[in-house]
Protein backbone atom coordinates (compact mmCIF):
# COMPACT_ATOMS: atom_id res chain seq x y z
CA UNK A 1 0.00 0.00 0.00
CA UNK A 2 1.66 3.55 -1.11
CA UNK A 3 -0.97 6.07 -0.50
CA UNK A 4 0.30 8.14 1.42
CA UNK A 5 -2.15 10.10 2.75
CA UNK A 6 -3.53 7.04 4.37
CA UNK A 7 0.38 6.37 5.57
CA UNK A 8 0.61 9.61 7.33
CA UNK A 9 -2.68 9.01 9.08
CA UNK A 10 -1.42 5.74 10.77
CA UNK A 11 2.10 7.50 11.75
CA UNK A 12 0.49 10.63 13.11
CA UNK A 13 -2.35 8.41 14.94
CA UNK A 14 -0.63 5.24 15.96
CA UNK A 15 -1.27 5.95 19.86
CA UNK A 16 -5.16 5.64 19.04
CA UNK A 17 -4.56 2.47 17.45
CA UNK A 18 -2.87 1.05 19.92
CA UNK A 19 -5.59 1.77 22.41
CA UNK A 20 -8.22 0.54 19.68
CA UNK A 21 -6.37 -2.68 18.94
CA UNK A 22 -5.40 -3.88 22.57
CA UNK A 23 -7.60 -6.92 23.24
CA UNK A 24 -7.20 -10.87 23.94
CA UNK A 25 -5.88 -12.65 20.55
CA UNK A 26 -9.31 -12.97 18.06
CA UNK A 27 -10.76 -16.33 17.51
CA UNK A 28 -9.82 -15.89 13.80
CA UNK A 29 -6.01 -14.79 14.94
CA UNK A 30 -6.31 -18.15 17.14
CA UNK A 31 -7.49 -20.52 14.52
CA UNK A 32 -5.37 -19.17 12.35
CA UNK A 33 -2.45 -20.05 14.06
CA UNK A 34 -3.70 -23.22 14.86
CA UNK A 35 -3.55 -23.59 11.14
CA UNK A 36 0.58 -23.24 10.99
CA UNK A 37 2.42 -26.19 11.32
CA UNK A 38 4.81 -25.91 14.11
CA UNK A 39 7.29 -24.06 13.77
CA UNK A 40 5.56 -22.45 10.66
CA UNK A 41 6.54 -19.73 8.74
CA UNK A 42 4.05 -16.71 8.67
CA UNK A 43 3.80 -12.92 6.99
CA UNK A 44 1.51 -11.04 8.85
CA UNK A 45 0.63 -8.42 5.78
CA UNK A 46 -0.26 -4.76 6.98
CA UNK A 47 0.73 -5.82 10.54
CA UNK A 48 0.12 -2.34 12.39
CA UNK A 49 1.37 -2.14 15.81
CA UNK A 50 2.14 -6.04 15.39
CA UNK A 51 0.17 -7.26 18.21
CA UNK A 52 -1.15 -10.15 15.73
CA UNK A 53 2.18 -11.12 15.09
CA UNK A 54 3.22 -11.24 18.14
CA UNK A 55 1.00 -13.36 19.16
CA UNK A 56 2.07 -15.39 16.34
CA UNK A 57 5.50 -15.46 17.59
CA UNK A 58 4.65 -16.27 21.16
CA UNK A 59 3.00 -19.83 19.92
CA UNK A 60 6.00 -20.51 18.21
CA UNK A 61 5.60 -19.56 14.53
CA UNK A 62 8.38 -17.79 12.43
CA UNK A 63 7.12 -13.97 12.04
CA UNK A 64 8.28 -11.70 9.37
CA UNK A 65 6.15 -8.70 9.51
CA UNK A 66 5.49 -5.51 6.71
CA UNK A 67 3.27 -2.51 6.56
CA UNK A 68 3.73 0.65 4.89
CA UNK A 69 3.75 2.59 8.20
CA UNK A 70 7.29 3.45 9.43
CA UNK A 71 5.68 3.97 13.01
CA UNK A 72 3.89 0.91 12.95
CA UNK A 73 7.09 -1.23 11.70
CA UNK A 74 8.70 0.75 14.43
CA UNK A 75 6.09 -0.68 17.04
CA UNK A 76 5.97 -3.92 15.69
CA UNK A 77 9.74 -4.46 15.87
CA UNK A 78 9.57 -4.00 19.74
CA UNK A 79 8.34 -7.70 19.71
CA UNK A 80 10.04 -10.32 20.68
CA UNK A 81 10.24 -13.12 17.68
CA UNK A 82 8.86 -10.63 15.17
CA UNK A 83 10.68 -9.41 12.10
CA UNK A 84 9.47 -6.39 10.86
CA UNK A 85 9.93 -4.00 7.95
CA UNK A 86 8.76 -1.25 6.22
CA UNK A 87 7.16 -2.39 2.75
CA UNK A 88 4.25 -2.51 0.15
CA UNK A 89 2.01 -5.18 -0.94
CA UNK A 90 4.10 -5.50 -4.00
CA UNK A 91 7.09 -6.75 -1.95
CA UNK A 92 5.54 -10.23 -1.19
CA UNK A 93 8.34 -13.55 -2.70
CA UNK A 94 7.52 -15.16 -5.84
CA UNK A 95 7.82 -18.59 -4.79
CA UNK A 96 6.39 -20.16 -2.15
CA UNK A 97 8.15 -19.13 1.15
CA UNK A 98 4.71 -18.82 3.75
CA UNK A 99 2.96 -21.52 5.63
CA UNK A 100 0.28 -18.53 6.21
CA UNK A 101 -0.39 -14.96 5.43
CA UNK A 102 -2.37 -13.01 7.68
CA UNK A 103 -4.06 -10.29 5.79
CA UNK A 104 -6.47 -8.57 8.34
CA UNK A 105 -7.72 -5.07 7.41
CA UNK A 106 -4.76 -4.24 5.29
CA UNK A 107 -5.41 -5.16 1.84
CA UNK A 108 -8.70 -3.38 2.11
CA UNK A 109 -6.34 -0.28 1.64
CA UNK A 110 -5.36 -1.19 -2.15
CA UNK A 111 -6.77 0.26 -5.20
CA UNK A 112 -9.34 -1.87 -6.55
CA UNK A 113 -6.84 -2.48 -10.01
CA UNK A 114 -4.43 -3.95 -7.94
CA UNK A 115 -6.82 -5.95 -5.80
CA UNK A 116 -6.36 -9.14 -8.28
CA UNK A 117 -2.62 -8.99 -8.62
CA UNK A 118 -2.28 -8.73 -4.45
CA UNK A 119 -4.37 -12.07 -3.91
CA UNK A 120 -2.47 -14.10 -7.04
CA UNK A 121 0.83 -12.65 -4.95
CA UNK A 122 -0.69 -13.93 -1.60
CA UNK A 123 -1.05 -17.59 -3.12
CA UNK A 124 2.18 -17.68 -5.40
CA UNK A 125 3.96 -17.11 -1.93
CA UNK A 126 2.33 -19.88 -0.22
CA UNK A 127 2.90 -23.02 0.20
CA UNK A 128 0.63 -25.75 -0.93
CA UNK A 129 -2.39 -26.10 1.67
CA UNK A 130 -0.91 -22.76 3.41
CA UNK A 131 -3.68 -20.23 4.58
CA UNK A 132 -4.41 -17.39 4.29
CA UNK A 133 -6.61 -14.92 6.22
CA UNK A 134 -8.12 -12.26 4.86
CA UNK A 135 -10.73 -9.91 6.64
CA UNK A 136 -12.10 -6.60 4.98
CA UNK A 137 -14.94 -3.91 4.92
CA UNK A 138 -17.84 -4.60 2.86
CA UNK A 139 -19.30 -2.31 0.89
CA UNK A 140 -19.09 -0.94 -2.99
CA UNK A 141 -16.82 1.71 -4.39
CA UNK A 142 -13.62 3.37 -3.29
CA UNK A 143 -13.60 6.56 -0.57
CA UNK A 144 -11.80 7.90 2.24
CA UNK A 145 -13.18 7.96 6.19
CA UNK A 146 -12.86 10.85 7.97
CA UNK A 147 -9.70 10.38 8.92
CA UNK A 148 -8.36 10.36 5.45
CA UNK A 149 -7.74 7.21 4.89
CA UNK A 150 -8.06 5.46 1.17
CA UNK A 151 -10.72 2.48 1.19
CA UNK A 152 -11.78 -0.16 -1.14
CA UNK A 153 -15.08 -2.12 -0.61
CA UNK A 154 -16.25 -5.64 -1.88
CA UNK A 155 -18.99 -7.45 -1.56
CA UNK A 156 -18.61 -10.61 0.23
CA UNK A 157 -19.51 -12.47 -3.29
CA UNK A 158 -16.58 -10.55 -4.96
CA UNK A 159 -13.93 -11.43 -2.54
CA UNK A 160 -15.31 -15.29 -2.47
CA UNK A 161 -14.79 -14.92 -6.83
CA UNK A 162 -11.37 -13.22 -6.70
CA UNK A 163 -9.85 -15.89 -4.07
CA UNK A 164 -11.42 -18.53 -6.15
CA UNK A 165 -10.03 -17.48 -9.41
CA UNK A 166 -6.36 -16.84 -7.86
CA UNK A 167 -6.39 -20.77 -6.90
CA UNK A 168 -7.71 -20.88 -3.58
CA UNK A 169 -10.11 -22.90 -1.72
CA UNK A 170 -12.54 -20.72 0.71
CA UNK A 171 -12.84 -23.08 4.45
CA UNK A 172 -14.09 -20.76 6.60
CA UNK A 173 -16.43 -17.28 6.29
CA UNK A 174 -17.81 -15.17 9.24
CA UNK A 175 -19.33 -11.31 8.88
CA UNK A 176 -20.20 -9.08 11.55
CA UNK A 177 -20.00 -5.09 12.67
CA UNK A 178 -17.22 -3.16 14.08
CA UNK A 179 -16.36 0.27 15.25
CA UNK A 180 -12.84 1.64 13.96
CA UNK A 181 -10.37 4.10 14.46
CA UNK A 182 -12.49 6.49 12.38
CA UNK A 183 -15.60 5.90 15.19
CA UNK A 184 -17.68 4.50 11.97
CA UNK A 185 -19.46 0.64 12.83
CA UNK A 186 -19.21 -0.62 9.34
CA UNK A 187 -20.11 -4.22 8.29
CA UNK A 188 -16.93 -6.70 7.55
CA UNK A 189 -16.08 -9.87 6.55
CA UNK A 190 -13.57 -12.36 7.41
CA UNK A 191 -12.52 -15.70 5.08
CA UNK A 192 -9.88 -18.56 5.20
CA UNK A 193 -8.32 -19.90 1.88
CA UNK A 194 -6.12 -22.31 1.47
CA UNK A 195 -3.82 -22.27 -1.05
């Protein structure tokens, strides 16, 4: 992700999402590490303040970590067991490298043109039967929140068709509400693929 508007917001307002973010590990985060073989290796992709990851790290997987947030990398890196750097979504290995890539609210950030290409990325780098998680605002069209940030919405029928077509196989699909660091409650959806 390289819009940099929505960058700046997550440097400038990392404090708030730390306070936003700081819960027990998500059922999703959970079965998704469940998911790794021990001793797995994982990308958590858009990784924020890296709580996620290390979370990851504390059950034993091998964490490499990226977002497009210097501040976030920054907080991220203060983990023990995680590996984090600054990068895009366009920085992901060719060949298969993950047993899982953890994709939650971050891709949702992408232009919808480069939607497609992110996804076929995600599976080229994992390895066969690796998962990936993938959770995102549903909606239609492209937009910023009040905060500035860049958005692209799905419907959950579109995501299910692009993850198809890019080779994976959909196991698991929950939607719900949430409030975010905007204050908006907007509807989301959250789906496991395998590669």
């Amino acid at each position: 992700m390289t819009d940099a508007q929505t960058l700046a917001v997550y440097d400038a307002k990392i404090e708030d999402y730390l306070r936003l973010t700081q819960a027990p590990p998500s059922k999703s985060l959970l079965a998704f590490i469940k998911a790794i073989p021990e001793g797995g290796r994982v990308l958590d992709l858009g990784c924020g303040p890296g709580l996620a990851a290390a979370e990851m790290a504390r059950q034993g997987c091998k964490v490499e970590a990226i977002d497009g947030s210097a501040e976030m990398v920054a907080a991220a890196s203060k983990h023990p067991g995680v590996t984090a750097q600054q990068a895009t979504f366009d920085e992901l290995p060719s060949q298969a490298t993950y047993h899982g890539i953890y994709a939650n609210f971050s891709l949702l950030h992408a232009q919808r043109a480069d939607f497609n290409r992110h996804i076929q990325a995600c599976h080229a780098a994992l390895h066969p039967g690796g998962i990936l998680h993938l959770a995102m605002k549903l909606g239609t069209g492209e937009k910023r929140d009040d905060l500035g940030r860049f958005y692209t919405y799905y419907t959950a029928q579109e995501l299910k068709d692009i993850l198809t077509q890019a080779g994976f196989t959909l196991t698991f699909e929950r939607e719900g509400q949430e409030k975010g660091l905007a204050g908006d409650v907007e509807p989301f959806i959250m789906i496991a693929a395998h590669a």
